[in-house]
PDB file of N, CA and C in Angstrom:
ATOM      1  N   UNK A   1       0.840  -1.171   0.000  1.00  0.00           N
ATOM      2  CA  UNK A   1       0.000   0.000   0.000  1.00  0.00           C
ATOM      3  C   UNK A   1       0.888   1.239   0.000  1.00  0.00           C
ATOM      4  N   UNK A   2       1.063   2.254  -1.047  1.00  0.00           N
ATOM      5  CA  UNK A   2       1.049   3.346  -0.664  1.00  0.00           C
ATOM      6  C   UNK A   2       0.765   4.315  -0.134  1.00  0.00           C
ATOM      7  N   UNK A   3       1.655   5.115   0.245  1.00  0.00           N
ATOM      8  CA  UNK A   3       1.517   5.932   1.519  1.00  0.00           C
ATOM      9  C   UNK A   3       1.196   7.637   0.971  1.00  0.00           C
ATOM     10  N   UNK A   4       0.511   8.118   1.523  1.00  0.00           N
ATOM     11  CA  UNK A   4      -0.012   9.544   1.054  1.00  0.00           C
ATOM     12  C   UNK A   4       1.649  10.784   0.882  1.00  0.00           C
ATOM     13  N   UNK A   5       1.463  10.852  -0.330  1.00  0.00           N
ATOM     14  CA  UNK A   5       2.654  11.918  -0.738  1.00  0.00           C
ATOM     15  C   UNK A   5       2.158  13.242  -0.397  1.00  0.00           C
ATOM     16  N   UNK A   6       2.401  13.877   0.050  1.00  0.00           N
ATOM     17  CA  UNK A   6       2.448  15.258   0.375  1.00  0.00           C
ATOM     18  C   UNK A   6       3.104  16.558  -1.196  1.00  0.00           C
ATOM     19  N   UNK A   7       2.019  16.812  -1.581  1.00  0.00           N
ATOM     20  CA  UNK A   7       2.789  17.904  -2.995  1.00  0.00           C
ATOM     21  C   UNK A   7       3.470  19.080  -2.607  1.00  0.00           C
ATOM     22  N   UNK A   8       3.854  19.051  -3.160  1.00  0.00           N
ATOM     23  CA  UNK A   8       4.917  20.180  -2.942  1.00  0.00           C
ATOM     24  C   UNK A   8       4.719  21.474  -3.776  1.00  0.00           C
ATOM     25  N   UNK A   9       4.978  22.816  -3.605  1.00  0.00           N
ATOM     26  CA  UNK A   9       4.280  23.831  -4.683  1.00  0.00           C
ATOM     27  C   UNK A   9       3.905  23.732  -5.972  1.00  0.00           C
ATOM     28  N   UNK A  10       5.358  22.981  -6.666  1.00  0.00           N
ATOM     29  CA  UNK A  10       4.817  22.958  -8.172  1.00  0.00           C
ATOM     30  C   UNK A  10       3.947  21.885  -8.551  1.00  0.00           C
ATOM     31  N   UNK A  11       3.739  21.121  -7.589  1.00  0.00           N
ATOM     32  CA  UNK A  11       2.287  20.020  -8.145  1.00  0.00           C
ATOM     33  C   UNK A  11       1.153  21.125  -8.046  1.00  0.00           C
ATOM     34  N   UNK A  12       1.280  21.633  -6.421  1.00  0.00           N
ATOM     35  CA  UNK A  12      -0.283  22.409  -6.345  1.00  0.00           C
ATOM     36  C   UNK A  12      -0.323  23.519  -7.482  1.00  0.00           C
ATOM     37  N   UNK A  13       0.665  23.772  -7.499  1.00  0.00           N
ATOM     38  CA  UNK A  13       0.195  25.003  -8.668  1.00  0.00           C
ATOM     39  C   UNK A  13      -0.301  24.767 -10.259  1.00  0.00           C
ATOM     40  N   UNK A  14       0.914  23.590 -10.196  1.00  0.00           N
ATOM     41  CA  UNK A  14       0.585  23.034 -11.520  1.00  0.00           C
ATOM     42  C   UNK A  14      -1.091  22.500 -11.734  1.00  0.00           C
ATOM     43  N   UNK A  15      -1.461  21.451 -10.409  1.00  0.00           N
ATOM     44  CA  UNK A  15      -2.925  21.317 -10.379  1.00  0.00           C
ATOM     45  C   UNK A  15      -4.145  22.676 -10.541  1.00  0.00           C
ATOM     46  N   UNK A  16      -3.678  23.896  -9.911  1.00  0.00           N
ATOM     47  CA  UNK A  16      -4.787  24.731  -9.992  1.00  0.00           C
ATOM     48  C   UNK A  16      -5.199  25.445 -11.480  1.00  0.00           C
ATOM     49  N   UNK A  17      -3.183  25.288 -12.519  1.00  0.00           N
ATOM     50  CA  UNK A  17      -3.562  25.687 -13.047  1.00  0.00           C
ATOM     51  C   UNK A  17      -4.302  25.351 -14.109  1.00  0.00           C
ATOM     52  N   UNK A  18      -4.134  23.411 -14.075  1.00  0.00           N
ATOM     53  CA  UNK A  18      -5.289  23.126 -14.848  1.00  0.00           C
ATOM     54  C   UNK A  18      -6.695  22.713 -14.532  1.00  0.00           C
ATOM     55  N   UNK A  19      -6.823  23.274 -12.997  1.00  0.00           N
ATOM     56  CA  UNK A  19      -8.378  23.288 -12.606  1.00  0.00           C
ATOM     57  C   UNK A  19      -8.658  24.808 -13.009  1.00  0.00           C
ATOM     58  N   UNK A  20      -8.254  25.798 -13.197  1.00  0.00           N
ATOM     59  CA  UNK A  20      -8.667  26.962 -13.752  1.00  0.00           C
ATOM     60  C   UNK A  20      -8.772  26.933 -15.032  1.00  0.00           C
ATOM     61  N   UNK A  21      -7.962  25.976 -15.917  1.00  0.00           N
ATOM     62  CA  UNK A  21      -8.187  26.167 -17.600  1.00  0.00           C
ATOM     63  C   UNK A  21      -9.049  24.916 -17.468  1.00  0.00           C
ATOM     64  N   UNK A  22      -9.098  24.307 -16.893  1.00  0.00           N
ATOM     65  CA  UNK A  22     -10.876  23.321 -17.036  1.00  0.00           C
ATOM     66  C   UNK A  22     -12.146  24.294 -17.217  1.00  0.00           C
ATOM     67  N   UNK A  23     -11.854  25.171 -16.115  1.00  0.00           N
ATOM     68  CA  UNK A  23     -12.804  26.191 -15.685  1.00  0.00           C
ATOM     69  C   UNK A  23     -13.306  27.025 -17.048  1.00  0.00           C
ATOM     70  N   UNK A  24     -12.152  27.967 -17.241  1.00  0.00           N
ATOM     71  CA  UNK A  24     -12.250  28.445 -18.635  1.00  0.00           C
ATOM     72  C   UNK A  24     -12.725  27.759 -19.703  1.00  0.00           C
ATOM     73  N   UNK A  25     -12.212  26.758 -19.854  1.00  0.00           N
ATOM     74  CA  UNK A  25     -12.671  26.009 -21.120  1.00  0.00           C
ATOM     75  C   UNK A  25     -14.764  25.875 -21.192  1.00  0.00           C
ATOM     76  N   UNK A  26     -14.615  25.180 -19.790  1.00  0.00           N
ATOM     77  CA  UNK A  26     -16.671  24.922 -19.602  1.00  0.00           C
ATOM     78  C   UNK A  26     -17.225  26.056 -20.091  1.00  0.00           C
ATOM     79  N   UNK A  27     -16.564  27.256 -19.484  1.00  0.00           N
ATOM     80  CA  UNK A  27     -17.436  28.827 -19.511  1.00  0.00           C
ATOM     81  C   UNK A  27     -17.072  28.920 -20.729  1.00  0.00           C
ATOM     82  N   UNK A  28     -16.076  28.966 -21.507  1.00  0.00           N
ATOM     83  CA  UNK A  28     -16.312  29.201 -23.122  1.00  0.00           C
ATOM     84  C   UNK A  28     -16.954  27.982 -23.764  1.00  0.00           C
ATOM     85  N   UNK A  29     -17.202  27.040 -23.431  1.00  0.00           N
ATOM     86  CA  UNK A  29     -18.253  26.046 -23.901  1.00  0.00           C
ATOM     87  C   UNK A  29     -19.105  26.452 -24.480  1.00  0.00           C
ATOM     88  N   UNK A  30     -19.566  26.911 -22.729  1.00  0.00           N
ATOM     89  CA  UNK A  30     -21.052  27.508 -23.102  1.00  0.00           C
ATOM     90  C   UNK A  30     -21.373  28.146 -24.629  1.00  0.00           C
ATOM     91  N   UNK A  31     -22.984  28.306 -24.637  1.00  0.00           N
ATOM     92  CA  UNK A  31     -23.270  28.894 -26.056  1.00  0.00           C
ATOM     93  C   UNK A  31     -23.701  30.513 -25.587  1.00  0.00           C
ATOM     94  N   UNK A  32     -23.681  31.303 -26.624  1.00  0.00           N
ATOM     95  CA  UNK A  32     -24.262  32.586 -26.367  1.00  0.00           C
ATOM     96  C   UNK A  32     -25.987  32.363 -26.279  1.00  0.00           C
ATOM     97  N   UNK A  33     -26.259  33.887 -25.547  1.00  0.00           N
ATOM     98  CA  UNK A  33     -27.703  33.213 -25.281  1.00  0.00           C
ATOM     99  C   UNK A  33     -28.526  34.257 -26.120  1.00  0.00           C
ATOM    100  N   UNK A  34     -29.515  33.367 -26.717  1.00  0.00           N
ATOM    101  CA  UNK A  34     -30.361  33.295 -28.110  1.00  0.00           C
ATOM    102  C   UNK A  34     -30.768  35.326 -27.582  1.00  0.00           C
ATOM    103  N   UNK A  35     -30.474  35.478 -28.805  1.00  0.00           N
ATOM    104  CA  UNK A  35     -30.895  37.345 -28.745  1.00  0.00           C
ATOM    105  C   UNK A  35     -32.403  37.791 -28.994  1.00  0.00           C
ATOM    106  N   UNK A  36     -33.210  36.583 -29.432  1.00  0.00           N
ATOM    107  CA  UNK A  36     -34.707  36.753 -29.095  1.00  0.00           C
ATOM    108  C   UNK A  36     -35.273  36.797 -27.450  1.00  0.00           C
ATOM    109  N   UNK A  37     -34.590  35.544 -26.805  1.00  0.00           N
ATOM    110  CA  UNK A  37     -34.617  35.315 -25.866  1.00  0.00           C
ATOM    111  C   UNK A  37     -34.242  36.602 -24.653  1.00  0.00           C
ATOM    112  N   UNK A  38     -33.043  37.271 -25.124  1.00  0.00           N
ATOM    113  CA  UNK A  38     -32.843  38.456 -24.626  1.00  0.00           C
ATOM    114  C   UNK A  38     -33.601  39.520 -24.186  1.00  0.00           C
ATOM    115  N   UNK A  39     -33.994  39.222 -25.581  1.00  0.00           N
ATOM    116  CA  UNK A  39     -35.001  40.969 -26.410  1.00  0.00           C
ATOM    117  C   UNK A  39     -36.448  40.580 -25.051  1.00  0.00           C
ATOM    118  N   UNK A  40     -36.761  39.331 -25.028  1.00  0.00           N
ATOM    119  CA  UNK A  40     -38.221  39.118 -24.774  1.00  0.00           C
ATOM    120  C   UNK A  40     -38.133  39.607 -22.764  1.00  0.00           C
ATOM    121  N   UNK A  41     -36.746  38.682 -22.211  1.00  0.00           N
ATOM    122  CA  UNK A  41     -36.513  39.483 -20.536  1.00  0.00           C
ATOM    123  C   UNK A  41     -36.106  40.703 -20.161  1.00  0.00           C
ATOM    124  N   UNK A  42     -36.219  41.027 -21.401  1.00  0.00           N
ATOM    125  CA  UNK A  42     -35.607  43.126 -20.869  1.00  0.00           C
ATOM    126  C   UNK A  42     -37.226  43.354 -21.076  1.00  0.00           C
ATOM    127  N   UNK A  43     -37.886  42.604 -22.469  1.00  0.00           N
ATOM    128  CA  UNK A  43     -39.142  43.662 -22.268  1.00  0.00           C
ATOM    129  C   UNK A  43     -39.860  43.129 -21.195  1.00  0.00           C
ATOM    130  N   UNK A  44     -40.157  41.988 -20.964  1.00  0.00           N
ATOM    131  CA  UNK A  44     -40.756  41.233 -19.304  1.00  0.00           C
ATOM    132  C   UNK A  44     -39.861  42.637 -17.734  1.00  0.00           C
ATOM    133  N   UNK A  45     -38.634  42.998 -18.241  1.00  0.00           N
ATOM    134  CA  UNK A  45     -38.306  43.346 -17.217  1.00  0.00           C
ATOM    135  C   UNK A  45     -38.771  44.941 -17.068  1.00  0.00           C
ATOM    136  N   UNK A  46     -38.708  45.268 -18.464  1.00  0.00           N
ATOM    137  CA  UNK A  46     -39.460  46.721 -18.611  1.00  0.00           C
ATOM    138  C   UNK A  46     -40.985  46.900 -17.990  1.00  0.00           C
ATOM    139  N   UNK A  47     -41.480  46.090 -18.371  1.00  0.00           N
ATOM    140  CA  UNK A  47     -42.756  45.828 -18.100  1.00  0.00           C
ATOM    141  C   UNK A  47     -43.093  45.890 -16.501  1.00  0.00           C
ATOM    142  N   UNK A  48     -42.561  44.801 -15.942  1.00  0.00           N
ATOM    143  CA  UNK A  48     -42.504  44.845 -14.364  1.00  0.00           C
ATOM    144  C   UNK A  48     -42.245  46.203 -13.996  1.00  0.00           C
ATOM    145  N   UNK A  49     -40.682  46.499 -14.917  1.00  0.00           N
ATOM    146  CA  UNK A  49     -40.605  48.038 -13.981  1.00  0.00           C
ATOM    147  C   UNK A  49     -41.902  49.109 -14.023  1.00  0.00           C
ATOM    148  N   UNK A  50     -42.230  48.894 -14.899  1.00  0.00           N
ATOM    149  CA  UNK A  50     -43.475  50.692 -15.471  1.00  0.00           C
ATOM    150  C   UNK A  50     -44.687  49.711 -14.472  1.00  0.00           C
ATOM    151  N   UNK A  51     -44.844  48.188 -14.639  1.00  0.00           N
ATOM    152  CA  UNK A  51     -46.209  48.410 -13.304  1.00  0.00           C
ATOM    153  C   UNK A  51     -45.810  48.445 -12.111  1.00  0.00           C
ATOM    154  N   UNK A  52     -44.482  48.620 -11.401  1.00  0.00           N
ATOM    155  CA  UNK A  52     -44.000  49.229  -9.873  1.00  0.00           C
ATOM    156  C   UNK A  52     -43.912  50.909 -10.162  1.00  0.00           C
ATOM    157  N   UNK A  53     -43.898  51.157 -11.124  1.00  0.00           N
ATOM    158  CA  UNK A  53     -43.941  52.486 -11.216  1.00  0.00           C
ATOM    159  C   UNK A  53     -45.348  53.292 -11.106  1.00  0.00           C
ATOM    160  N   UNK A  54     -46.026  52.535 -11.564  1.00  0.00           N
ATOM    161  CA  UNK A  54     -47.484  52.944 -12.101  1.00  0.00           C
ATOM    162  C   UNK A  54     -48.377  52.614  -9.858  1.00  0.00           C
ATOM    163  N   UNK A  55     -47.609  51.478  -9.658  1.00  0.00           N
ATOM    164  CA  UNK A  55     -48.428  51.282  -8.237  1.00  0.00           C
ATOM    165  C   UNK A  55     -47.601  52.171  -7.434  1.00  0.00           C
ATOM    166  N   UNK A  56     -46.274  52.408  -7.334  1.00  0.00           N
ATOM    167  CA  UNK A  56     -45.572  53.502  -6.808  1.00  0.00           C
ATOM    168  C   UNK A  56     -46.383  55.004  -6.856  1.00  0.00           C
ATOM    169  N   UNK A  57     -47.014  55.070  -8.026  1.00  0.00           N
ATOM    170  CA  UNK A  57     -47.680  56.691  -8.578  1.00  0.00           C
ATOM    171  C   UNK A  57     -48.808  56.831  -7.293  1.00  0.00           C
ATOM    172  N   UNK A  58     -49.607  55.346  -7.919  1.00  0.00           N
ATOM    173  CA  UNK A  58     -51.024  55.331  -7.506  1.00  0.00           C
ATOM    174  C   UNK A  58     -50.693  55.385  -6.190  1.00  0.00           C
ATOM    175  N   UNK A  59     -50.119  55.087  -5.345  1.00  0.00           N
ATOM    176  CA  UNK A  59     -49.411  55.161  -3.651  1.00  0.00           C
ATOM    177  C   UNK A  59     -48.965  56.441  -3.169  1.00  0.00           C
ATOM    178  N   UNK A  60     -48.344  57.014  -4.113  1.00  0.00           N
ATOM    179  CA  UNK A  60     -47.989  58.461  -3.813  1.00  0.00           C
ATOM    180  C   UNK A  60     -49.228  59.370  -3.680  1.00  0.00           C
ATOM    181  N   UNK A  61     -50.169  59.177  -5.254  1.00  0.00           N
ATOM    182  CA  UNK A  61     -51.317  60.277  -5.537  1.00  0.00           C
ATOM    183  C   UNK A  61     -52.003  59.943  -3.689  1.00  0.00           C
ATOM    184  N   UNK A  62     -52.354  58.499  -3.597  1.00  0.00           N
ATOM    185  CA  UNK A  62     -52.981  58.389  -2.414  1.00  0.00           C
ATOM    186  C   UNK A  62     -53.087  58.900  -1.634  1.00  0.00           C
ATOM    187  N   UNK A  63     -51.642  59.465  -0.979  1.00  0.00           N
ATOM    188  CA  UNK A  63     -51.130  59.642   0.140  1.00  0.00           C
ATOM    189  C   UNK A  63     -51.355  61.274   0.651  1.00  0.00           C
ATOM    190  N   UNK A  64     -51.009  61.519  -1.231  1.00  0.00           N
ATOM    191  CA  UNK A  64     -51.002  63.143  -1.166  1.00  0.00           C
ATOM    192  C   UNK A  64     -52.286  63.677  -1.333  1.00  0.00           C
ATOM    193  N   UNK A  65     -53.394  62.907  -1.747  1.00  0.00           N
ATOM    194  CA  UNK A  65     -54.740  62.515  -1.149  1.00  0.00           C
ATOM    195  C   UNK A  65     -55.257  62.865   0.189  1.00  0.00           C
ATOM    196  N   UNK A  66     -54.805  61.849   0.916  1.00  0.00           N
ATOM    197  CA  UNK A  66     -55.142  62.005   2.279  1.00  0.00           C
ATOM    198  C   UNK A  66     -54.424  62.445   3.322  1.00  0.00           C
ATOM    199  N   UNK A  67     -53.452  63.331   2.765  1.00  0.00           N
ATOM    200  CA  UNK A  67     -52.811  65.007   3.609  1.00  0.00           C
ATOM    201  C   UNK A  67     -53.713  66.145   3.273  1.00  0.00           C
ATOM    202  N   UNK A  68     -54.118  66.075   1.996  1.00  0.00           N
ATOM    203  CA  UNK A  68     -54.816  67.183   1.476  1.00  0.00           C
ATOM    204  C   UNK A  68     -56.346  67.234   2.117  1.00  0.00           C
ATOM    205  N   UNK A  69     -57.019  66.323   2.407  1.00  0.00           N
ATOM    206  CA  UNK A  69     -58.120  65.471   2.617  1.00  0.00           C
ATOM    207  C   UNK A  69     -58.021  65.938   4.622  1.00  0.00           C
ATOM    208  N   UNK A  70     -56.719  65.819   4.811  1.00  0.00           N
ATOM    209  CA  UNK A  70     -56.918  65.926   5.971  1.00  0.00           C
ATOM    210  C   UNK A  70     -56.416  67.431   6.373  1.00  0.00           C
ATOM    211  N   UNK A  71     -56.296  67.854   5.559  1.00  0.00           N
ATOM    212  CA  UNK A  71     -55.684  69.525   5.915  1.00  0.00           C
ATOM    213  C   UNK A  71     -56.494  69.937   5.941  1.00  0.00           C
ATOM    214  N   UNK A  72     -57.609  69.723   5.257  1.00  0.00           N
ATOM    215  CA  UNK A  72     -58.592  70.615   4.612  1.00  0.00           C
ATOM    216  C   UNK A  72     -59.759  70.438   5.555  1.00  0.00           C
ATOM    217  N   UNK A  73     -59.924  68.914   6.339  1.00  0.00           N
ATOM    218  CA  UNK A  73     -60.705  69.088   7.400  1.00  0.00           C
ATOM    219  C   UNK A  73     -60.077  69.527   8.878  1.00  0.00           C
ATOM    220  N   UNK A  74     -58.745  69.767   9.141  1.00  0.00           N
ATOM    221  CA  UNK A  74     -58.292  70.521  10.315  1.00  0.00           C
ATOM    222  C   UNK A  74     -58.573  71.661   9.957  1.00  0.00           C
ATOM    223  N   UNK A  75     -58.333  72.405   8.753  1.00  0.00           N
ATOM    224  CA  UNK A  75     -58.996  73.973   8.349  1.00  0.00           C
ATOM    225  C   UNK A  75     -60.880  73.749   8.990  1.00  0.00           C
ATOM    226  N   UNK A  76     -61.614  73.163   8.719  1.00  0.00           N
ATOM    227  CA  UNK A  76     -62.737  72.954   8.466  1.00  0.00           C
ATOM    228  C   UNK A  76     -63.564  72.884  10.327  1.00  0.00           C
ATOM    229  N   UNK A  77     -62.509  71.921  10.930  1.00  0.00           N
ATOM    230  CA  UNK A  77     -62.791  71.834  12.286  1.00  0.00           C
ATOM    231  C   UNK A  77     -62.396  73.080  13.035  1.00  0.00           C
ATOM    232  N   UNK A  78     -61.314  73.385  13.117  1.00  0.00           N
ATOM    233  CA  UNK A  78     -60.710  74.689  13.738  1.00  0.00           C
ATOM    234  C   UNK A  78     -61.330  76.004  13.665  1.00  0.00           C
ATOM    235  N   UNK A  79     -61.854  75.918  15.363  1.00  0.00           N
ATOM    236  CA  UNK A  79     -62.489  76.956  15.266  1.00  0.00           C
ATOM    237  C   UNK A  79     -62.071  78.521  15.427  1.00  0.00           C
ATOM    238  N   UNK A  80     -62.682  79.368  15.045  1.00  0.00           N
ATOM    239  CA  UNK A  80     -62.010  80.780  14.912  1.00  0.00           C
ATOM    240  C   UNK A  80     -61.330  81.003  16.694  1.00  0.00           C
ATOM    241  N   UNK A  81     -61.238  82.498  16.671  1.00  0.00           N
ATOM    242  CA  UNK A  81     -60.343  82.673  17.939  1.00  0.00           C
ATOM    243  C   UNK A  81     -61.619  83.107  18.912  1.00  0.00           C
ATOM    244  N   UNK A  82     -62.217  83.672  17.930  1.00  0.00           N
ATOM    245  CA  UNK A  82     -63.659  84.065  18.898  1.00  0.00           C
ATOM    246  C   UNK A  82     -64.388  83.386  19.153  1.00  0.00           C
ATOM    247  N   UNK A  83     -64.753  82.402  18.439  1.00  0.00           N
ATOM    248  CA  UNK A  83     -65.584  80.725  18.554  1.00  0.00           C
ATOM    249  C   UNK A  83     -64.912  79.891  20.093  1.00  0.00           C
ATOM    250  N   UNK A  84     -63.220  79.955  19.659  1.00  0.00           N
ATOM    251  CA  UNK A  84     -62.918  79.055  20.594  1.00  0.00           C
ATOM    252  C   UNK A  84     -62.805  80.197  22.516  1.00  0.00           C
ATOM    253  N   UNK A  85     -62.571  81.519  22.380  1.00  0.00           N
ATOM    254  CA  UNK A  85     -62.582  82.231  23.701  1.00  0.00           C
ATOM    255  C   UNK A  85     -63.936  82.391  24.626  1.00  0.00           C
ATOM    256  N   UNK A  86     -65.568  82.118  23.546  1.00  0.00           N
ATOM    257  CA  UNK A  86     -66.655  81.877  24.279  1.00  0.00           C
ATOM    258  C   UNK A  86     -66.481  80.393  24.304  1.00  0.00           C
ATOM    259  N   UNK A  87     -66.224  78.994  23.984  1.00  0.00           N
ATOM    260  CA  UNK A  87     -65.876  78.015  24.459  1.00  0.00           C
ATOM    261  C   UNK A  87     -65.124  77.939  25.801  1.00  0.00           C
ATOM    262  N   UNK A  88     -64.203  78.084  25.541  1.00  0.00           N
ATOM    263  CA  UNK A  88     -63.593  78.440  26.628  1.00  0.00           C
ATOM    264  C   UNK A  88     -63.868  79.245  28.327  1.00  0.00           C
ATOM    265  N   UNK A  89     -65.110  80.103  27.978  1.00  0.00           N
ATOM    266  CA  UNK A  89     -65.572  81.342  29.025  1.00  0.00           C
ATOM    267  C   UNK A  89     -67.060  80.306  29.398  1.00  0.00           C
ATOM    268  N   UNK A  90     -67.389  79.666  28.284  1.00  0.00           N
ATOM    269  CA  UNK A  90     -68.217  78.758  28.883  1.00  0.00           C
ATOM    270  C   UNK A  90     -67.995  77.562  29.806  1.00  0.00           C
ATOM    271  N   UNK A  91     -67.148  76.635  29.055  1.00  0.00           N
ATOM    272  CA  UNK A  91     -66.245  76.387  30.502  1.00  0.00           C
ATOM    273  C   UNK A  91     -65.965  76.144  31.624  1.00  0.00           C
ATOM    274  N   UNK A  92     -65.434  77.707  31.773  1.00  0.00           N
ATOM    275  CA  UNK A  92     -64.930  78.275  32.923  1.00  0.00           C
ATOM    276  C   UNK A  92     -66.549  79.088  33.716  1.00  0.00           C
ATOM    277  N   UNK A  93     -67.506  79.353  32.829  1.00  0.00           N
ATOM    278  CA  UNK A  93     -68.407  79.669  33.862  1.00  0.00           C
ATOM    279  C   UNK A  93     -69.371  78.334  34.279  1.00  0.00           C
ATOM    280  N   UNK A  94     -69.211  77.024  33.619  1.00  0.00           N
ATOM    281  CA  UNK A  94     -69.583  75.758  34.214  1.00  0.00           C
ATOM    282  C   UNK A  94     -68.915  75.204  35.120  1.00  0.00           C
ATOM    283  N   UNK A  95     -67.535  75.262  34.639  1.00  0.00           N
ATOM    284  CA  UNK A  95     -67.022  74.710  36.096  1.00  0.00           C
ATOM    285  C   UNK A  95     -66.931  75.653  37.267  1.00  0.00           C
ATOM    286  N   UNK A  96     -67.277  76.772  37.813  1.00  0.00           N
ATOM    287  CA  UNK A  96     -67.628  77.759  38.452  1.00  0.00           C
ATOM    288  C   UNK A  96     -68.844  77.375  39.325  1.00  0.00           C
ATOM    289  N   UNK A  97     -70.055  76.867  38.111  1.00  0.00           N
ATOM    290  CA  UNK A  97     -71.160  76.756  38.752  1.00  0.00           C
ATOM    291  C   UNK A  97     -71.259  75.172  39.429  1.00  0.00           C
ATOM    292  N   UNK A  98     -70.060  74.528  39.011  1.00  0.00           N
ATOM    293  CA  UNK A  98     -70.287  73.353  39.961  1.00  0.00           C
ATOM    294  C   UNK A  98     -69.606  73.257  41.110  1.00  0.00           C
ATOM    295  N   UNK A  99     -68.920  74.309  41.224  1.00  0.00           N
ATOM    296  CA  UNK A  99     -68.106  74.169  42.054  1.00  0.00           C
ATOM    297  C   UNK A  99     -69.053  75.217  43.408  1.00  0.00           C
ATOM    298  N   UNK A 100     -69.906  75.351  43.463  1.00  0.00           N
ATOM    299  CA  UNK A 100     -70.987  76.346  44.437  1.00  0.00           C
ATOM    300  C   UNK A 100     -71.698  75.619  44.478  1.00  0.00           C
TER     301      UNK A 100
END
């Protein structure tokens, strides 16, 4: 039985360098990929993008929706200064009268 040799640099190197031109070789194997095929995942990818864009819009308009929506009823609730100082004097002359 032989006994396990231990390599020494120029085996390992020599080994990597033809596990790297293995490497190379597979990847240039490969074939180029079909330019219909291309054409058709950019427009699939175009596509996706403009409907995140389009639900992005519709999310924004929403939003700016219901700031506007809600500005417009804090204008709407808010009462003047004179509205709110007889509020106020009323009040103060109820809790007055419960307190007697």
């Amino acid at each position: 039985m032989a006994s396990f040799k231990i390599p020494d640099f120029s085996e390992r190197a020599a080994m990597a360098k033809t596990a790297k031109q293995s490497a190379l070789d597979k990847l240039r194997s490969k074939p180029a990929p079909d330019p219909a095929t291309v054409e058709k995942q950019r427009a699939i990818a175009a596509a996706r993008e403009a409907a995140a864009a389009e639900r992005r819009n519709v999310r924004e308009d929403a939003i700016k929706q219901a700031k506007a929506d809600k500005a417009a009823a804090d204008v709407a609730v808010k009462p003047s200064e004179a509205e709110a100082k007889s509020a106020r004097d009323a009040r103060y002359a109820a809790r007055k009268a419960r307190a007697r």
